[in-house]
C-alpha atoms as a PDB file:
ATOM      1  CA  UNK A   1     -70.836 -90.564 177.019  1.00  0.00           C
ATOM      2  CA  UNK A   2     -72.607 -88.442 174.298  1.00  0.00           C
ATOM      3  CA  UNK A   3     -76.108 -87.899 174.862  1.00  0.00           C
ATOM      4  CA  UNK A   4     -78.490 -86.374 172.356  1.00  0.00           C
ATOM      5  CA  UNK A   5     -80.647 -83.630 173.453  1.00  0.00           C
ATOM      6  CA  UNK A   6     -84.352 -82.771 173.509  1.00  0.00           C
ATOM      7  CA  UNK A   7     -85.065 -85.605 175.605  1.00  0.00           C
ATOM      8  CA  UNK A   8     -83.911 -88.521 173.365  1.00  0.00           C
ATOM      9  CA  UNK A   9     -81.368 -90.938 174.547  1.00  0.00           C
ATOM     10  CA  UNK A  10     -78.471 -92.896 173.066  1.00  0.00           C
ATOM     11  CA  UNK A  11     -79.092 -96.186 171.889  1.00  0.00           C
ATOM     12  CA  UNK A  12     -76.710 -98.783 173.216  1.00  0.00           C
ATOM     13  CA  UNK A  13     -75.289 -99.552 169.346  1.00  0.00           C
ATOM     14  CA  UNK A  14     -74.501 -95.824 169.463  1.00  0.00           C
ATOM     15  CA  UNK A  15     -72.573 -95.927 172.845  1.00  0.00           C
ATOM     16  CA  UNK A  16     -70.667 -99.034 171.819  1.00  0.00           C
ATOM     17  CA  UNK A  17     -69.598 -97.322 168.345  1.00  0.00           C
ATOM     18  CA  UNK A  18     -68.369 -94.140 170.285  1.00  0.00           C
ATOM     19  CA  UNK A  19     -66.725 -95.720 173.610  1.00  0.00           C
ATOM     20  CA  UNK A  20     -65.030 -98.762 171.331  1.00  0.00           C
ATOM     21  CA  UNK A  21     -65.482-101.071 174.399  1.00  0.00           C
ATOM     22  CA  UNK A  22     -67.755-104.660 173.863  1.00  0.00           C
ATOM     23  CA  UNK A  23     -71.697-104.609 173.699  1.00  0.00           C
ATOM     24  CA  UNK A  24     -71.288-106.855 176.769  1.00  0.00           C
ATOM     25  CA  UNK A  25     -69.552-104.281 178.319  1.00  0.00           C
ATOM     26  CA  UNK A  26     -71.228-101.337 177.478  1.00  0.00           C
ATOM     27  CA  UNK A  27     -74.257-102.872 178.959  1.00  0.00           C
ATOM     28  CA  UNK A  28     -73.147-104.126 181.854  1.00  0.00           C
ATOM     29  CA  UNK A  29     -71.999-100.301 182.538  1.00  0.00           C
ATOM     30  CA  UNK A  30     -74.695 -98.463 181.351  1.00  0.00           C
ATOM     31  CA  UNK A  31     -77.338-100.925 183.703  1.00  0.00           C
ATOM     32  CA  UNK A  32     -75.061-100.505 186.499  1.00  0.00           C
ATOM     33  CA  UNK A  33     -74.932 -96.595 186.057  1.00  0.00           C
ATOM     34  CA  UNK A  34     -78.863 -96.702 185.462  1.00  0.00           C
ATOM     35  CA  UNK A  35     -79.796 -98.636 188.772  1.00  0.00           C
ATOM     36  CA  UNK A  36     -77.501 -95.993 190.602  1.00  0.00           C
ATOM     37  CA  UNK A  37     -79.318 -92.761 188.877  1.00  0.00           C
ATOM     38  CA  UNK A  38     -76.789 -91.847 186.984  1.00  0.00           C
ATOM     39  CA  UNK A  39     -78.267 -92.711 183.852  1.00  0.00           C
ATOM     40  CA  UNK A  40     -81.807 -93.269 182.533  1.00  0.00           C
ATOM     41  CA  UNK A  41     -83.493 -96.490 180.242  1.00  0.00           C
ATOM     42  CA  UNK A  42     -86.391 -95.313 178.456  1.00  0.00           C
ATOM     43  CA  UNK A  43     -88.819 -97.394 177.179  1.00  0.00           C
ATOM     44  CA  UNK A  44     -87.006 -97.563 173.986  1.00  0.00           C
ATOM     45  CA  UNK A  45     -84.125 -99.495 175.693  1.00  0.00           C
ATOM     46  CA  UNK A  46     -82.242 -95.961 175.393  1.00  0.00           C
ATOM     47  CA  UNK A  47     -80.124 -94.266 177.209  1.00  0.00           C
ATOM     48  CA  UNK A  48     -79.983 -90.543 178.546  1.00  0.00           C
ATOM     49  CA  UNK A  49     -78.675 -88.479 182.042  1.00  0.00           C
ATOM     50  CA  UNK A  50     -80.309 -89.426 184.968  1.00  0.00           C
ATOM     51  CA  UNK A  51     -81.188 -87.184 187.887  1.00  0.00           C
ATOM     52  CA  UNK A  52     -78.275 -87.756 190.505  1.00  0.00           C
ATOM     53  CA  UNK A  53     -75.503 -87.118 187.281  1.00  0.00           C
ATOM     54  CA  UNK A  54     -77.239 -84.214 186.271  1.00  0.00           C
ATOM     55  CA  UNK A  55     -76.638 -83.016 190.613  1.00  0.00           C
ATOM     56  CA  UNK A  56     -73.552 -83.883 190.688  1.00  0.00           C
ATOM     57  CA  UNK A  57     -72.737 -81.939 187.465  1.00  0.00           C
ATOM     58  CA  UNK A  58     -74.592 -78.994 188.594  1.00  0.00           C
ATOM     59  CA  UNK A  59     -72.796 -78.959 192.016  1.00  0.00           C
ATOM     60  CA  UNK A  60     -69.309 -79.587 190.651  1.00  0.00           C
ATOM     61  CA  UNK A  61     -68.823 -78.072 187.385  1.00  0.00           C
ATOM     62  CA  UNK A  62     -67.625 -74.360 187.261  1.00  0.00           C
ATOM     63  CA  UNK A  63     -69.422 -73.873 184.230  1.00  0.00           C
ATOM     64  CA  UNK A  64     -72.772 -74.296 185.638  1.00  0.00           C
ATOM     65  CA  UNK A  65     -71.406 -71.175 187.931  1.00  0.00           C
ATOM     66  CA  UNK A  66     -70.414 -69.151 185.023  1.00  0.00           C
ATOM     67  CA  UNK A  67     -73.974 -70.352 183.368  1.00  0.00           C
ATOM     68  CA  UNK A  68     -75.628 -69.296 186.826  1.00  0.00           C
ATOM     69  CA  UNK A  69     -73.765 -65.762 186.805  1.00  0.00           C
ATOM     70  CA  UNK A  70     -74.289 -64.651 183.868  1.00  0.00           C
ATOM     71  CA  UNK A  71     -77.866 -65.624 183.583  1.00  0.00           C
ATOM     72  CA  UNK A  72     -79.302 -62.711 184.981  1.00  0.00           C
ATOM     73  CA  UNK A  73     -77.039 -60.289 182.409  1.00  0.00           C
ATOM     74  CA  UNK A  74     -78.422 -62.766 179.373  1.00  0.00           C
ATOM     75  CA  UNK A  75     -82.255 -61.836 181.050  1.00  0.00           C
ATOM     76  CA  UNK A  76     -81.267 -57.815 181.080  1.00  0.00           C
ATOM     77  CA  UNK A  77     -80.189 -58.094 177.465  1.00  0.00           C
ATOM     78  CA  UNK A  78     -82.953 -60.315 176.107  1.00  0.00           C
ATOM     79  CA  UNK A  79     -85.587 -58.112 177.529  1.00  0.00           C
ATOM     80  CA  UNK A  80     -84.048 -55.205 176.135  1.00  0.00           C
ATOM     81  CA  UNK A  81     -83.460 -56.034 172.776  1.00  0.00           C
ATOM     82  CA  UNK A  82     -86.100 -59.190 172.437  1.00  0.00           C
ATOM     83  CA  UNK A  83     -84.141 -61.105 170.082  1.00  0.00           C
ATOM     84  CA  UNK A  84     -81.759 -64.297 170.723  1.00  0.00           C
ATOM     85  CA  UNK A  85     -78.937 -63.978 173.457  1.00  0.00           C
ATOM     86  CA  UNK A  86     -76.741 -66.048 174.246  1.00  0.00           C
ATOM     87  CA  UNK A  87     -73.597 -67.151 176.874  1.00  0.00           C
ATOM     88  CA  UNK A  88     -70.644 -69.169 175.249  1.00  0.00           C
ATOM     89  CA  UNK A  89     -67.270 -70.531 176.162  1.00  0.00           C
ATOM     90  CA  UNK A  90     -64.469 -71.403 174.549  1.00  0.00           C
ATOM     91  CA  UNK A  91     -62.443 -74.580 173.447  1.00  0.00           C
ATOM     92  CA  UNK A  92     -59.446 -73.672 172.209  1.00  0.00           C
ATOM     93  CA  UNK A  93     -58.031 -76.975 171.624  1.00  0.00           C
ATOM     94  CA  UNK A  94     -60.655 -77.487 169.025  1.00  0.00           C
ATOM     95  CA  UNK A  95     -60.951 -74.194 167.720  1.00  0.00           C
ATOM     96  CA  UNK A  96     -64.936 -74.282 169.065  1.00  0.00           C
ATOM     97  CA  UNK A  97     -67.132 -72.153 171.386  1.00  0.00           C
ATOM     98  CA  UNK A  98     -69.736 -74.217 173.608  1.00  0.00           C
ATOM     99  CA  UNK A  99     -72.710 -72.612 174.393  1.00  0.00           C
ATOM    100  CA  UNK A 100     -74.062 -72.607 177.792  1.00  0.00           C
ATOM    101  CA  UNK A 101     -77.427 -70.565 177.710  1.00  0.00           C
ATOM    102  CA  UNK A 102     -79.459 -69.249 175.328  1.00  0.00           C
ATOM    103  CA  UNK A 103     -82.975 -67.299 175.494  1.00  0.00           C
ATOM    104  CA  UNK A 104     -84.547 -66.783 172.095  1.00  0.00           C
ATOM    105  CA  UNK A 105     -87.332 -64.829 170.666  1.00  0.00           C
ATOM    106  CA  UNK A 106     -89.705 -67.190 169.281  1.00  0.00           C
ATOM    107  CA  UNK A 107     -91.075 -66.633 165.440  1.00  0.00           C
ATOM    108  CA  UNK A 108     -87.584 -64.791 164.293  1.00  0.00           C
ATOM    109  CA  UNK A 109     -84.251 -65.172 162.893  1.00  0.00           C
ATOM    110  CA  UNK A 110     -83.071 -68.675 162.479  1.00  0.00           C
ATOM    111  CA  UNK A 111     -80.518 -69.496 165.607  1.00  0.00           C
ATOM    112  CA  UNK A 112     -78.208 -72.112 165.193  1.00  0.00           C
ATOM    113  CA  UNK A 113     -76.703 -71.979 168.467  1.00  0.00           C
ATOM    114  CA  UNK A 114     -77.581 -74.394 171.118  1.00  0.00           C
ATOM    115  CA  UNK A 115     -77.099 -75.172 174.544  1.00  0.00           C
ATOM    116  CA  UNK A 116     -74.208 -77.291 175.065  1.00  0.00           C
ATOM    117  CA  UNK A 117     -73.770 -77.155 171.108  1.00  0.00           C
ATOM    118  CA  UNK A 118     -71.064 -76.244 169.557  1.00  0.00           C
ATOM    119  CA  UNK A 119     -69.910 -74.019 166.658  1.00  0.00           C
ATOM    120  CA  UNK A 120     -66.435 -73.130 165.172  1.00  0.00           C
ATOM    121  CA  UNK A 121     -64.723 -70.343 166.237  1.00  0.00           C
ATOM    122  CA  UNK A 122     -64.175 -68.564 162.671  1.00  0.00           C
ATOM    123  CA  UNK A 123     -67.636 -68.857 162.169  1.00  0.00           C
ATOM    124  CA  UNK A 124     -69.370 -66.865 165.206  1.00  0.00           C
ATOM    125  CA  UNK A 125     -69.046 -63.357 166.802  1.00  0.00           C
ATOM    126  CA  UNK A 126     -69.009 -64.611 170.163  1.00  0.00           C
ATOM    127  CA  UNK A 127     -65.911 -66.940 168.986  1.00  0.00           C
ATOM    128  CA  UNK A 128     -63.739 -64.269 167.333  1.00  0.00           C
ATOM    129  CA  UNK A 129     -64.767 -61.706 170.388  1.00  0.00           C
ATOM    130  CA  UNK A 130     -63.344 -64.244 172.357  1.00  0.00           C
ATOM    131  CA  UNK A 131     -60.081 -65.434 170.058  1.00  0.00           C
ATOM    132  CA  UNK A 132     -59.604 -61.102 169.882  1.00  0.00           C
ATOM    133  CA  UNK A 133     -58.377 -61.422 173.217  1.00  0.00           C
ATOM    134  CA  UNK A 134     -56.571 -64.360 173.415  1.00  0.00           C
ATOM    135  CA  UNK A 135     -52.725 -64.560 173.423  1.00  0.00           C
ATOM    136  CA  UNK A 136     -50.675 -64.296 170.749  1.00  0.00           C
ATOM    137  CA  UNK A 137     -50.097 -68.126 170.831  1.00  0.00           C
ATOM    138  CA  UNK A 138     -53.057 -68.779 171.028  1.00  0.00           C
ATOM    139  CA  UNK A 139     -54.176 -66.704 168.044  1.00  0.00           C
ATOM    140  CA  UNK A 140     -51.134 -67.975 166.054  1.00  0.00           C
ATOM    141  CA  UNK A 141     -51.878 -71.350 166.368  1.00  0.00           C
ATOM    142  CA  UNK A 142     -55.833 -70.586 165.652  1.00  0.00           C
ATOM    143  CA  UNK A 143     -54.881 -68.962 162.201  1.00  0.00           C
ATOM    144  CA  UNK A 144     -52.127 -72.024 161.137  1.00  0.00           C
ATOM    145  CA  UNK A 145     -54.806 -74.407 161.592  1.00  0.00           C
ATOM    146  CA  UNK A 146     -57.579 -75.892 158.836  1.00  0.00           C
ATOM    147  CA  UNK A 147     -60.639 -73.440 158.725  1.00  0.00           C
ATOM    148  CA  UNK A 148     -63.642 -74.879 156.995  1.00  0.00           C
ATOM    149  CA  UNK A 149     -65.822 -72.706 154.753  1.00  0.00           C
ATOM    150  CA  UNK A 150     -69.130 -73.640 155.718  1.00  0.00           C
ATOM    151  CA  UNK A 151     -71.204 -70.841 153.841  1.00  0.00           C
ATOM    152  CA  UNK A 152     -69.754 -68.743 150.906  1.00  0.00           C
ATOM    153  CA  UNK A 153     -69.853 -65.954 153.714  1.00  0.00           C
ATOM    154  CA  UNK A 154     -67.493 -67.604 155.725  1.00  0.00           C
ATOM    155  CA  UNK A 155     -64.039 -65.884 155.906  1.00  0.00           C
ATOM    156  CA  UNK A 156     -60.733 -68.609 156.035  1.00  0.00           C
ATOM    157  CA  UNK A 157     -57.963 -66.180 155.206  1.00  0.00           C
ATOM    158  CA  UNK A 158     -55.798 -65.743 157.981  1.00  0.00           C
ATOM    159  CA  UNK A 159     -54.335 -62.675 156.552  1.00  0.00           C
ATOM    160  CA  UNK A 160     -57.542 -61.045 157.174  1.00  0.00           C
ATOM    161  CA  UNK A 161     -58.659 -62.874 160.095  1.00  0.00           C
ATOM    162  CA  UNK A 162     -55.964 -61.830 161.836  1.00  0.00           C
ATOM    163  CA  UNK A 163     -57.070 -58.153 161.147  1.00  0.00           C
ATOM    164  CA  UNK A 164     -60.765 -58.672 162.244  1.00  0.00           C
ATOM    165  CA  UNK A 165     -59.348 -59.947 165.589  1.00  0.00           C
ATOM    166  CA  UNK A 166     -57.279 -56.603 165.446  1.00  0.00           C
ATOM    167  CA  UNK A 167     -60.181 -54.504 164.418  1.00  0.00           C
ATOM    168  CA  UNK A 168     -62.724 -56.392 167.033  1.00  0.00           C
ATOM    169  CA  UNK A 169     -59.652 -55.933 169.995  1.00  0.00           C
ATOM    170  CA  UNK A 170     -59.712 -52.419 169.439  1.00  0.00           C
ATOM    171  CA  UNK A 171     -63.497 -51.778 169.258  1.00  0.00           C
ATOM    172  CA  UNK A 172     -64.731 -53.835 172.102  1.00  0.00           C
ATOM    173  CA  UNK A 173     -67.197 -56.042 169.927  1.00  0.00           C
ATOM    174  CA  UNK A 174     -67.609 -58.449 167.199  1.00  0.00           C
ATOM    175  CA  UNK A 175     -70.467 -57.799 164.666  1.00  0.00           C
ATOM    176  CA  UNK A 176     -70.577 -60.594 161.812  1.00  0.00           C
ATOM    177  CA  UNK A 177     -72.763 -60.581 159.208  1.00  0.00           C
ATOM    178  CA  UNK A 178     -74.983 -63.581 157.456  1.00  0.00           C
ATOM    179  CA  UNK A 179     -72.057 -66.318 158.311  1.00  0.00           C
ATOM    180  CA  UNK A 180     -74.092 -69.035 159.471  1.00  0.00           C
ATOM    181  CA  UNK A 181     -77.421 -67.898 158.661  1.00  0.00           C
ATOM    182  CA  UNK A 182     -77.793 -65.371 155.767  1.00  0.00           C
ATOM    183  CA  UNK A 183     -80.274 -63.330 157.223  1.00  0.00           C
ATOM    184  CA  UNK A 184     -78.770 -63.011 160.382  1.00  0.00           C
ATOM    185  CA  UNK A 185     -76.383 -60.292 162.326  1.00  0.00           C
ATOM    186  CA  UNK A 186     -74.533 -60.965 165.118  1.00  0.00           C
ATOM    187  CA  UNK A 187     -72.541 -59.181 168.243  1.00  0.00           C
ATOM    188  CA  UNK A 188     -71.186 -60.431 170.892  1.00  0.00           C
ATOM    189  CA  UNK A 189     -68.990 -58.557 173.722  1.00  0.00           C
ATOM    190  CA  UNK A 190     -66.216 -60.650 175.426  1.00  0.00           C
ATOM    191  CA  UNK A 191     -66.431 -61.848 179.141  1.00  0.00           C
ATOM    192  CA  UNK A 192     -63.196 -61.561 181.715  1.00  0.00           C
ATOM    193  CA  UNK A 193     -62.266 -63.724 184.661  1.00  0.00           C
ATOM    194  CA  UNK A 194     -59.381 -63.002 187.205  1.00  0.00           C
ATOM    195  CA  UNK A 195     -56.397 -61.737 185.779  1.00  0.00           C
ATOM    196  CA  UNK A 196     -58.252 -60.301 183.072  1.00  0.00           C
ATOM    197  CA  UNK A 197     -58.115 -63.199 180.883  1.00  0.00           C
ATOM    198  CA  UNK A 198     -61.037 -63.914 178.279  1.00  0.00           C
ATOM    199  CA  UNK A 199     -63.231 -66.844 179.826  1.00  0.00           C
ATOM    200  CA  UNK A 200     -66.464 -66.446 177.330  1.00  0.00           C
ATOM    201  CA  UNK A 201     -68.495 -64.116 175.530  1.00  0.00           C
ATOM    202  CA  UNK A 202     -72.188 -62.802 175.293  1.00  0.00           C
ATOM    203  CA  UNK A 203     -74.007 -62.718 172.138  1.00  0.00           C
ATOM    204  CA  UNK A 204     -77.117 -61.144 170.324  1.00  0.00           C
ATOM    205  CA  UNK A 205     -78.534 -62.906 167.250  1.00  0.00           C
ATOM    206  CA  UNK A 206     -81.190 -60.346 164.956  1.00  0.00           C
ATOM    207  CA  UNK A 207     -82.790 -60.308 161.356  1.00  0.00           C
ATOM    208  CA  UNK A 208     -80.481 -58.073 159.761  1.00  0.00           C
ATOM    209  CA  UNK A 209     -83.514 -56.191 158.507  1.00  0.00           C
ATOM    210  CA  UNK A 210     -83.998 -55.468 162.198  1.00  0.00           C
ATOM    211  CA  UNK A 211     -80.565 -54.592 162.730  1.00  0.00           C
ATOM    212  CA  UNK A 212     -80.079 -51.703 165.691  1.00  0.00           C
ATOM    213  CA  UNK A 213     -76.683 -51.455 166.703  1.00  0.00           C
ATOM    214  CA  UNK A 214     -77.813 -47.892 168.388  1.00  0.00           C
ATOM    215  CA  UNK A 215     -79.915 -50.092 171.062  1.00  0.00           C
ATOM    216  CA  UNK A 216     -77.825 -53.506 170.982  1.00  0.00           C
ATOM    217  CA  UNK A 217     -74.431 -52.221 171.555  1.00  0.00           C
ATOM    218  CA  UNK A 218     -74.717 -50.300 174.745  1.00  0.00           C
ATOM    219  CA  UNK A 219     -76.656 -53.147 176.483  1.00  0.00           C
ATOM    220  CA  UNK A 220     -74.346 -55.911 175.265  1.00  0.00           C
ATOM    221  CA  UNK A 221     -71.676 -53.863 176.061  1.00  0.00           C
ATOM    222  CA  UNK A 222     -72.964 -53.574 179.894  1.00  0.00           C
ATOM    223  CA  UNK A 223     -74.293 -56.898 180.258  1.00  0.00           C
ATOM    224  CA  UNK A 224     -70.539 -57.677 179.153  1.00  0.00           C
ATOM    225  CA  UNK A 225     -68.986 -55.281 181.978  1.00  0.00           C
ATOM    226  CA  UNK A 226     -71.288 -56.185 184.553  1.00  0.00           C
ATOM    227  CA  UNK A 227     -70.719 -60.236 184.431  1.00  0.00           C
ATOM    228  CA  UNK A 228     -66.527 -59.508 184.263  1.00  0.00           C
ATOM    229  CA  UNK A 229     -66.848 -57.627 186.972  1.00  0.00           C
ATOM    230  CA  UNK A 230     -69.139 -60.274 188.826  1.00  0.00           C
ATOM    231  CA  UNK A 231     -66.419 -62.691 187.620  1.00  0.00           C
ATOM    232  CA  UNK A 232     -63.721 -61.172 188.990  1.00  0.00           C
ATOM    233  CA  UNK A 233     -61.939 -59.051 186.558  1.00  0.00           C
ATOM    234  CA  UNK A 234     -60.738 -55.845 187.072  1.00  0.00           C
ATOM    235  CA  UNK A 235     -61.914 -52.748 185.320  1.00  0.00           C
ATOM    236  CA  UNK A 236     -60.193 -51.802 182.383  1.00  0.00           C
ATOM    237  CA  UNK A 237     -61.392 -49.787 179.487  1.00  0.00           C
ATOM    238  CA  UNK A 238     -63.493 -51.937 177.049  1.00  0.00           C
ATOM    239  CA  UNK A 239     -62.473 -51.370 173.981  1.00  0.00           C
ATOM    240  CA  UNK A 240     -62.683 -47.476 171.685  1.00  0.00           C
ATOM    241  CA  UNK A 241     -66.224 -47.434 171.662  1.00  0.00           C
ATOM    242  CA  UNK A 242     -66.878 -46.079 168.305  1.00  0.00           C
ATOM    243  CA  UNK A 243     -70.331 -47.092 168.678  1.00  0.00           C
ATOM    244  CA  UNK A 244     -70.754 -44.204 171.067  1.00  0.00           C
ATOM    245  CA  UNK A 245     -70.213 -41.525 168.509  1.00  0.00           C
ATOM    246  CA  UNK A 246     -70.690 -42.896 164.577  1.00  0.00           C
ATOM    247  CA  UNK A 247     -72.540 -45.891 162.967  1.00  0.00           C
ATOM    248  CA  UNK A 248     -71.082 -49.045 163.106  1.00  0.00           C
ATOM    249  CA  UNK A 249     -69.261 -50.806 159.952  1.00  0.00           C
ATOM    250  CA  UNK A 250     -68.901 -53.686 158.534  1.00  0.00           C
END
């Protein structure tokens, strides 16, 4: 069931448009769930997560692990750099990274990542860090598919998509520049799991005014190392670091 966030719950209309089952039975499920804990009725007569669900989520779901590991990198990065971090996944089947944690710096740069929001892959560094080192398939069928152009910013070709990836592979980082927000920079390092396969990726948001890839880029590139490594991937080198020795470009 989709639940909206900051509190607010799901009116029953809404869960009956979404699950296409009967009003009758929508309500009969979402009581039964209720009086078990699994949801919760506000006094609005809507509907949100209830305590035990949110347990047994926690408990079970291997993303809440990834979310607990990697916290303490996110907390190293953000108090380095004091701007927005964040920890994302990725959904390849609909071309979409989910974000799992984010700590911002209040009174900056617009953010419009959220936790457990979602954002297209094309569109974010921590998405095309992540696509960089996907397989080939994977990549292949990520550049035949429909990119939307959701600022005039935002690059669709797959020509020259397919060379960013290439560019980002090599380097070790993505850096994207006012694509969702016009004032705003972005990096993002990937993360590695066993087998040294790509499993999510850590991001920095800044005002590109306050852009300083001097500072960023060695911490994001730890935080990144240190969280694969806690994840179980072995060490391998992380890209040409270019960073190390000349000024980044665009």
């Amino acid at each position: 069931m989709p639940f909206r966030k900051a509190g607010r719950g799901s009116p029953l209309k809404e869960l009956v448009r979404i699950t296409g089952m009967s009003s009758s039975t929508v309500h009969r499920l979402a009581m039964d769930l209720a009086a078990n804990g699994l949801l919760e009725r506000n006094e609005s007569g809507e509907f949100g997560v209830g305590m035990k669900m949110w347990e047994l989520a926690s408990r079970s779901n291997p993303l809440e692990e990834f979310r607990r590991r990697g916290l303490p990198f996110l907390e190293g990065v953000h108090a380095a750099v004091r701007e927005h971090v964040a920890l994302s996944i990725p959904d390849v089947e609909t071309n979409s990274v989910l974000y799992l944690e984010r700590l911002d710096r209040h009174g900056t740069v617009m953010n419009l990542a959220e936790v457990a929001g979602r954002l297209d892959i094309h569109t974010t560094s921590s998405g095309m860090a992540i696509m960089a080192h996907m397989p080939g398939w994977v990549q292949d069928r990520f550049l035949a598919g429909k990119l939307e152009k959701t600022t005039p910013a935002t690059e669709t070709d797959a020509a020259r998509l397919r060379s960013n990836l290439a560019l980002i592979r090599e380097r070790g980082y993505a850096r994207m520049v006012g694509v969702l927000v016009a004032e705003n920079t972005a990096y993002s390092v990937p993360v590695f799991g066993q087998g040294h396969a790509v499993i999510g990726a850590i991001s920095v948001v800044v005002p590109s005014v306050d852009e300083d890839p001097g500072l960023i880029l060695p911490v994001l590139v730890a935080a990144g190392r240190g969280l694969s490594r806690t994840m179980g991937a072995e060490q391998r080198p992380y890209g040409s670091r270019p960073w190390l020795t000349q000024s980044v470009q665009a």
